[in-house]
Each structure stands twice: as C-alpha cells, then as structure tokens.
C-alpha atoms as a PDB file:
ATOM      1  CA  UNK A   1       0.000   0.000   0.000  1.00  0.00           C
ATOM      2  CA  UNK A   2       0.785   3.172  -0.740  1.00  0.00           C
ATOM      3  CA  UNK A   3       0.713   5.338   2.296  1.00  0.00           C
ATOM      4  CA  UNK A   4       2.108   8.855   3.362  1.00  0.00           C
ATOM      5  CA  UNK A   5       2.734  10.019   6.851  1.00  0.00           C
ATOM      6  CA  UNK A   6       2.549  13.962   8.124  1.00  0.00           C
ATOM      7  CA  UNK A   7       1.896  16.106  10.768  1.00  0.00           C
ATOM      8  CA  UNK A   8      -1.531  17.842  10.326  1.00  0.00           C
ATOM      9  CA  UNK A   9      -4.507  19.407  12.136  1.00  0.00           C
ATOM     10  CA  UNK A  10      -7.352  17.457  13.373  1.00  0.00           C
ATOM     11  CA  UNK A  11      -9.859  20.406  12.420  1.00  0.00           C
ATOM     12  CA  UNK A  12     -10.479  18.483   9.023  1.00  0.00           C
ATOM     13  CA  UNK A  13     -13.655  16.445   7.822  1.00  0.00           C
ATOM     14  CA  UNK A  14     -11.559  13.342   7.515  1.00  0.00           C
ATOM     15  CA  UNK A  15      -9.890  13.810  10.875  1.00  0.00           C
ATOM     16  CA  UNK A  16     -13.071  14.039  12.342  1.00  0.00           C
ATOM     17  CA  UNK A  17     -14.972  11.205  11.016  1.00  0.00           C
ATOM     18  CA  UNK A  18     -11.941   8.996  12.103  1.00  0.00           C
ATOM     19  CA  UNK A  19     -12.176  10.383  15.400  1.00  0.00           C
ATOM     20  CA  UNK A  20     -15.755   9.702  15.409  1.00  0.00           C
ATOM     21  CA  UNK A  21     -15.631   6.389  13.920  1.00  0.00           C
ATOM     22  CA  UNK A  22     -13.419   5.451  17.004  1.00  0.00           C
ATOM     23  CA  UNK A  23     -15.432   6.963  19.605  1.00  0.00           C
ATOM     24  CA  UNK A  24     -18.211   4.773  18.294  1.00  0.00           C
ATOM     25  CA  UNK A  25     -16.108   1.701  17.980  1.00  0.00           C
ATOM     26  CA  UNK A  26     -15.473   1.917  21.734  1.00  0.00           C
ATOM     27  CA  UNK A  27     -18.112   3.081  23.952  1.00  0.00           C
ATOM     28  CA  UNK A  28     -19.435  -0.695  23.813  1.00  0.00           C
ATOM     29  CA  UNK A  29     -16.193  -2.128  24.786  1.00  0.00           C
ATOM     30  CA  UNK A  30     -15.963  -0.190  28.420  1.00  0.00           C
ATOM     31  CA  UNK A  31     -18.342   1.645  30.370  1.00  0.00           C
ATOM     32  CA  UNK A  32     -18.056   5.446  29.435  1.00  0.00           C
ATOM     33  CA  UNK A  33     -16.391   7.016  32.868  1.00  0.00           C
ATOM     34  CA  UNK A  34     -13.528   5.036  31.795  1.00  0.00           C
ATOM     35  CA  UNK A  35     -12.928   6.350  28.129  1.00  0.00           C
ATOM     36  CA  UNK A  36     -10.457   9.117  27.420  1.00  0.00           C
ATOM     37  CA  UNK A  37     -11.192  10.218  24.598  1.00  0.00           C
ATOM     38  CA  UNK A  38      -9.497  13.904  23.561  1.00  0.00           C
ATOM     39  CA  UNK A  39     -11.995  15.713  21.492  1.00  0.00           C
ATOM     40  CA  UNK A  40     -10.661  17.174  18.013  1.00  0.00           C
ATOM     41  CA  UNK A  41     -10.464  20.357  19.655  1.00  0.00           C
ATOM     42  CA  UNK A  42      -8.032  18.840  22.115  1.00  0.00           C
ATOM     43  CA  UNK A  43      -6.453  17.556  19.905  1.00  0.00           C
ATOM     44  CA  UNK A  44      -5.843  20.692  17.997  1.00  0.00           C
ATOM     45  CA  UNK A  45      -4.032  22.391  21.447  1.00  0.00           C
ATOM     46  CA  UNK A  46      -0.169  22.892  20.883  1.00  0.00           C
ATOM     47  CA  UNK A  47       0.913  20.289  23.127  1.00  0.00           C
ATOM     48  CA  UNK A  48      -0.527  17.387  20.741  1.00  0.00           C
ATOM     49  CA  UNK A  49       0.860  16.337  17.336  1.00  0.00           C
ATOM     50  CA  UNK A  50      -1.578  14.692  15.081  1.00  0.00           C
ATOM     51  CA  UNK A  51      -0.437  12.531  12.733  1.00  0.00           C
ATOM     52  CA  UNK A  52      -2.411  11.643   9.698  1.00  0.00           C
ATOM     53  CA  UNK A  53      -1.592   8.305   7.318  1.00  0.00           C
ATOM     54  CA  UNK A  54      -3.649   9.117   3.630  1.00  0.00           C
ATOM     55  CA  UNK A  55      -3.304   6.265   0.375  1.00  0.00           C
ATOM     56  CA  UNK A  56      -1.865   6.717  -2.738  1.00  0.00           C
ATOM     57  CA  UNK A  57      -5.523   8.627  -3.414  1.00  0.00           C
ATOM     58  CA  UNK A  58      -5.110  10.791  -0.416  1.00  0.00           C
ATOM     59  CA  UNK A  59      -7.587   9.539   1.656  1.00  0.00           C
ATOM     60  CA  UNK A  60      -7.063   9.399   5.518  1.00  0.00           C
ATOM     61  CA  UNK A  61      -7.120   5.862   6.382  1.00  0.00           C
ATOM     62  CA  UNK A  62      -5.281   6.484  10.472  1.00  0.00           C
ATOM     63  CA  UNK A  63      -4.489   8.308  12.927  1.00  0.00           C
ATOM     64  CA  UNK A  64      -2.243   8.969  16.115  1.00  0.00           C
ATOM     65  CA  UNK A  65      -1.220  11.704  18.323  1.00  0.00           C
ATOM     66  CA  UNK A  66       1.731  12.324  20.695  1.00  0.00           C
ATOM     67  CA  UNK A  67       0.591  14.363  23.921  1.00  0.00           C
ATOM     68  CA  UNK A  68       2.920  16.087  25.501  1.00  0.00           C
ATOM     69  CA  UNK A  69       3.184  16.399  29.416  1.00  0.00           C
ATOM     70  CA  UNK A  70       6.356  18.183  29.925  1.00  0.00           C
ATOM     71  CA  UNK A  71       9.296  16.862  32.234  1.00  0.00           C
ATOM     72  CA  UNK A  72      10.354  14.276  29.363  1.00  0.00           C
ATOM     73  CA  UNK A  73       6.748  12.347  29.290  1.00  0.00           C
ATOM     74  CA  UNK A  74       4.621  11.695  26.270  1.00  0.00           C
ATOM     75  CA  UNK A  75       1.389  10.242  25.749  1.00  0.00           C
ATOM     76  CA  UNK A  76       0.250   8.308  23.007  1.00  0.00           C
ATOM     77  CA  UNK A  77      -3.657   8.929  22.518  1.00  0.00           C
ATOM     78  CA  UNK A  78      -6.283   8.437  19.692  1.00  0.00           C
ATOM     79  CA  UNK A  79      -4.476   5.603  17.478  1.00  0.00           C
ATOM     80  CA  UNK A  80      -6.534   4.255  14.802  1.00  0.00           C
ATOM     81  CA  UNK A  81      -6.702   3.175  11.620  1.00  0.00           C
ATOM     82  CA  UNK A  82      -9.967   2.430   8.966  1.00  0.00           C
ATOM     83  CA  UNK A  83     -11.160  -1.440   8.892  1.00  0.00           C
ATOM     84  CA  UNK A  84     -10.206  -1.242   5.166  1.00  0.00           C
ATOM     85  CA  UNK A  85      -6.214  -1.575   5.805  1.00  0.00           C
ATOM     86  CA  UNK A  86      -6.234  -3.104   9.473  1.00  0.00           C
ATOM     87  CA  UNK A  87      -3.405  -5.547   9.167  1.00  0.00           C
ATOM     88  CA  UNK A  88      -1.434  -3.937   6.507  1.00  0.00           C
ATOM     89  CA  UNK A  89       0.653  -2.209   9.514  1.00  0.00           C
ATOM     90  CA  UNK A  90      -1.135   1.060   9.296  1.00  0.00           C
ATOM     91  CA  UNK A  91      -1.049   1.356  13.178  1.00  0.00           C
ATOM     92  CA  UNK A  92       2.563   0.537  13.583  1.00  0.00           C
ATOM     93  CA  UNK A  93       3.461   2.816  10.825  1.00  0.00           C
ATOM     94  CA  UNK A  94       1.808   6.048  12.901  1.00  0.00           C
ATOM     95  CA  UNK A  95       3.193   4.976  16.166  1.00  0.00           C
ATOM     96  CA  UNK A  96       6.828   5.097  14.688  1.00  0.00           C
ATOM     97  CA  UNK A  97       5.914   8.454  13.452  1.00  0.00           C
ATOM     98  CA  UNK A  98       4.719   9.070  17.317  1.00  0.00           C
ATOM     99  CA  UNK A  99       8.105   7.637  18.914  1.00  0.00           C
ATOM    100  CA  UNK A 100      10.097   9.748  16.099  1.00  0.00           C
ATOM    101  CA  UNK A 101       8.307  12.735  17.360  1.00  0.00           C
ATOM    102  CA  UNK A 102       8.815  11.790  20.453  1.00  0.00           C
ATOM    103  CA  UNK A 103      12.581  11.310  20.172  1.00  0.00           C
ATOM    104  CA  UNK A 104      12.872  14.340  18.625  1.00  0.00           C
ATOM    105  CA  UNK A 105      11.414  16.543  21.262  1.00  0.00           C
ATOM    106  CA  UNK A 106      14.040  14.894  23.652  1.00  0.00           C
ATOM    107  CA  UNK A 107      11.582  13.070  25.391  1.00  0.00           C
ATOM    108  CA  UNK A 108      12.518  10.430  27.547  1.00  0.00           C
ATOM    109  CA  UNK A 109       9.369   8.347  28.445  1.00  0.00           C
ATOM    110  CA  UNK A 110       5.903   7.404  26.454  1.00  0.00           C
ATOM    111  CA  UNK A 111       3.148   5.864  28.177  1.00  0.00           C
ATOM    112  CA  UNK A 112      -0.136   5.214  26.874  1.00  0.00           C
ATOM    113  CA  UNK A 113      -3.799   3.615  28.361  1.00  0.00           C
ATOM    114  CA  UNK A 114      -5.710   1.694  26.350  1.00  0.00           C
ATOM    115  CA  UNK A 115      -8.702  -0.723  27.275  1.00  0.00           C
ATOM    116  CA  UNK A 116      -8.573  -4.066  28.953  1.00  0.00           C
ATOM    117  CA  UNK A 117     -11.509  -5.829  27.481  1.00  0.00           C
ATOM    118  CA  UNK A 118     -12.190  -8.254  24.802  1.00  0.00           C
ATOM    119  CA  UNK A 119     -11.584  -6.385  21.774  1.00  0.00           C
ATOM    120  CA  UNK A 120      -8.506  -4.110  22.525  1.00  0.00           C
ATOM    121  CA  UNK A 121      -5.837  -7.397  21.472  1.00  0.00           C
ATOM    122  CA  UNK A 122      -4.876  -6.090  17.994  1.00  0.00           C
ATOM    123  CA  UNK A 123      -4.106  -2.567  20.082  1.00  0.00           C
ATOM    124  CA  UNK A 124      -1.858  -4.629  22.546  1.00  0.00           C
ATOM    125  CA  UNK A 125      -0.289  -6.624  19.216  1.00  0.00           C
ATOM    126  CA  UNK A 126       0.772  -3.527  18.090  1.00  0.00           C
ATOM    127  CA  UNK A 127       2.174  -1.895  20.994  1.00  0.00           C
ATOM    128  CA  UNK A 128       3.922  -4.804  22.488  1.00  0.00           C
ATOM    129  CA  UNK A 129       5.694  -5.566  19.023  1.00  0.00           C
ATOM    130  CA  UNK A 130       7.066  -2.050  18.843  1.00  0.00           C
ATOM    131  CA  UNK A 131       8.859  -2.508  22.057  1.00  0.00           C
ATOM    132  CA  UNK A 132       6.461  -1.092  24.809  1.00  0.00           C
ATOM    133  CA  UNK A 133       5.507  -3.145  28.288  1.00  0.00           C
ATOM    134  CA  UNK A 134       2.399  -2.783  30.562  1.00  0.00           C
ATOM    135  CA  UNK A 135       3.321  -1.038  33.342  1.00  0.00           C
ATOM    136  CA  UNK A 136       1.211   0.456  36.088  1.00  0.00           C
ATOM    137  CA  UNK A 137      -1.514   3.107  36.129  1.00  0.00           C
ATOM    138  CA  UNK A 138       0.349   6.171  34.532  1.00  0.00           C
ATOM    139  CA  UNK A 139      -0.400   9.951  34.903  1.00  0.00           C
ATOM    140  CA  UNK A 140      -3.657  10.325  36.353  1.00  0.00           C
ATOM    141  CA  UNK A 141      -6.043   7.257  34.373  1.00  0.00           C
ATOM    142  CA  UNK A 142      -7.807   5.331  37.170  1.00  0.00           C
ATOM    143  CA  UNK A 143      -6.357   1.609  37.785  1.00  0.00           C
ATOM    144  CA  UNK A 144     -10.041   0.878  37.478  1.00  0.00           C
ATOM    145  CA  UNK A 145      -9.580  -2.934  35.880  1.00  0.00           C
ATOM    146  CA  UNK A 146     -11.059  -1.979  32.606  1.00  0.00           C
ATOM    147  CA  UNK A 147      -7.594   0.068  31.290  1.00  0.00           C
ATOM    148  CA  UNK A 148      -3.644  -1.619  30.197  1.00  0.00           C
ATOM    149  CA  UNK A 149      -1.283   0.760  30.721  1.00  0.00           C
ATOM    150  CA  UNK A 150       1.852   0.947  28.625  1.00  0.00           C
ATOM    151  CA  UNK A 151       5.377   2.651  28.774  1.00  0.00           C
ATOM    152  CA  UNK A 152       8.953   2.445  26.529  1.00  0.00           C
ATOM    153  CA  UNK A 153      11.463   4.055  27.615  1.00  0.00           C
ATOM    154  CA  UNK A 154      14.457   5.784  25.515  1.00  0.00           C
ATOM    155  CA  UNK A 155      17.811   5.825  26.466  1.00  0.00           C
END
C-alpha cells in the first residue's frame, strides 16, 4: 500500500470522522467514565501532534497523536486506523511516526492507556511488538480494571 505520513490538524472532515468512527467503535467495549477520549479540539491544542496516514488517493485511512506532558513524558492517545487496511501495519506505521516525534522533542518516556476488554488485542499486538511493556496506572487514568497501561522508555 501506498501510504504517506505527516503532521496535520485534526480540524479536518476526515480527521473528524476517524475520530468519530473510534469513539463509536469503543463506547461498547468499556463503560463510558472510563474512556479518554481527547476531542478534536483537544487535539488541535499545541501540546498534541496529530499525525495523519492518507493512500496513494489521499484519503485518511489512520491516525495517532503524541501528547505532551512536559518533564520528558509523552502520551500516546487516539491511534486508529480504517477497517479497510487493518493488518497492513497502518497502526505501527503512525506509532513510529509518534516515537520519532517523540525522540525528537528529547523526550525520555511514552506511556499510553488503552482498554482491557475483549476487543482491545490487535491494540496490545501492536504496541507490544514495537517494544512497549504494561506497566502500572500512569499519569492520572484510574487503575479501574477496565484500562492496560503501557510505557517504553528511551535511552
């Protein structure tokens, strides 16, 4: 596939129907109070980097963002990618972008949360094979039992 990586701003159609189309993909999977989900406008604040994969057509087909906390800490929030390329390594593609990033803002840590139930595996595939292990409840997420936490470390 075809596929083109960049910086850009969430405040686009595409951006938002992705964002949208994962919102609705995981209310089901755990109870709302424990989502945490930025909104686009979030997203659009100067401490988040939004990166946007498009096709050879320029379609958006994922996303991911890099949040950043200060002190050397970064967050990896809102990964996804369309149903259409799922397993054509979409998602790992966006979180290199988001470690790149990362690395090149000198952090030194980034941690993530993602969901614990039935239906999050392909998110833990992808985050465990690019290096990251669960660790405990990071910044301040809930250890409510229905979130993973994740961190890698750069040296």
């Amino acid at each position: 596939m075809d596929l083109a990586i960049a910086a850009e701003t969430p405040l686009q159609d595409d951006v938002r129907d992705m964002v949208s189309a994962l919102n609705a993909h995981m209310i089901p999977l755990t109870p709302r109070e424990f989502q945490f989900q930025l909104t686009v406008e979030q997203m659009a604040e100067p401490s988040v980097t939004v990166f946007v994969a498009r096709n050879g057509d320029g379609n958006a087909v994922g996303m991911a963002s890099l949040k950043e906390h200060g002190e050397g800490l970064g967050e990896v929030k809102r990964m996804f990618t369309k149903p259409e390329v799922r397993g054509q390594r979409v998602g790992s593609a966006l979180l290199q972008q988001v470690e790149q990033r990362a690395r090149d803002r000198g952090l030194s840590r980034l941690v993530l949360e993602t969901g614990e139930a039935p239906g999050f595996e392909v998110a833990w595939r992808i985050y465990e094979r690019s290096g990251f292990t669960q660790c405990g409840a990071v910044l301040d997420y809930p250890d409510s039992g229905y979130s993973r936490f994740y961190e890698k470390k750069f040296a």
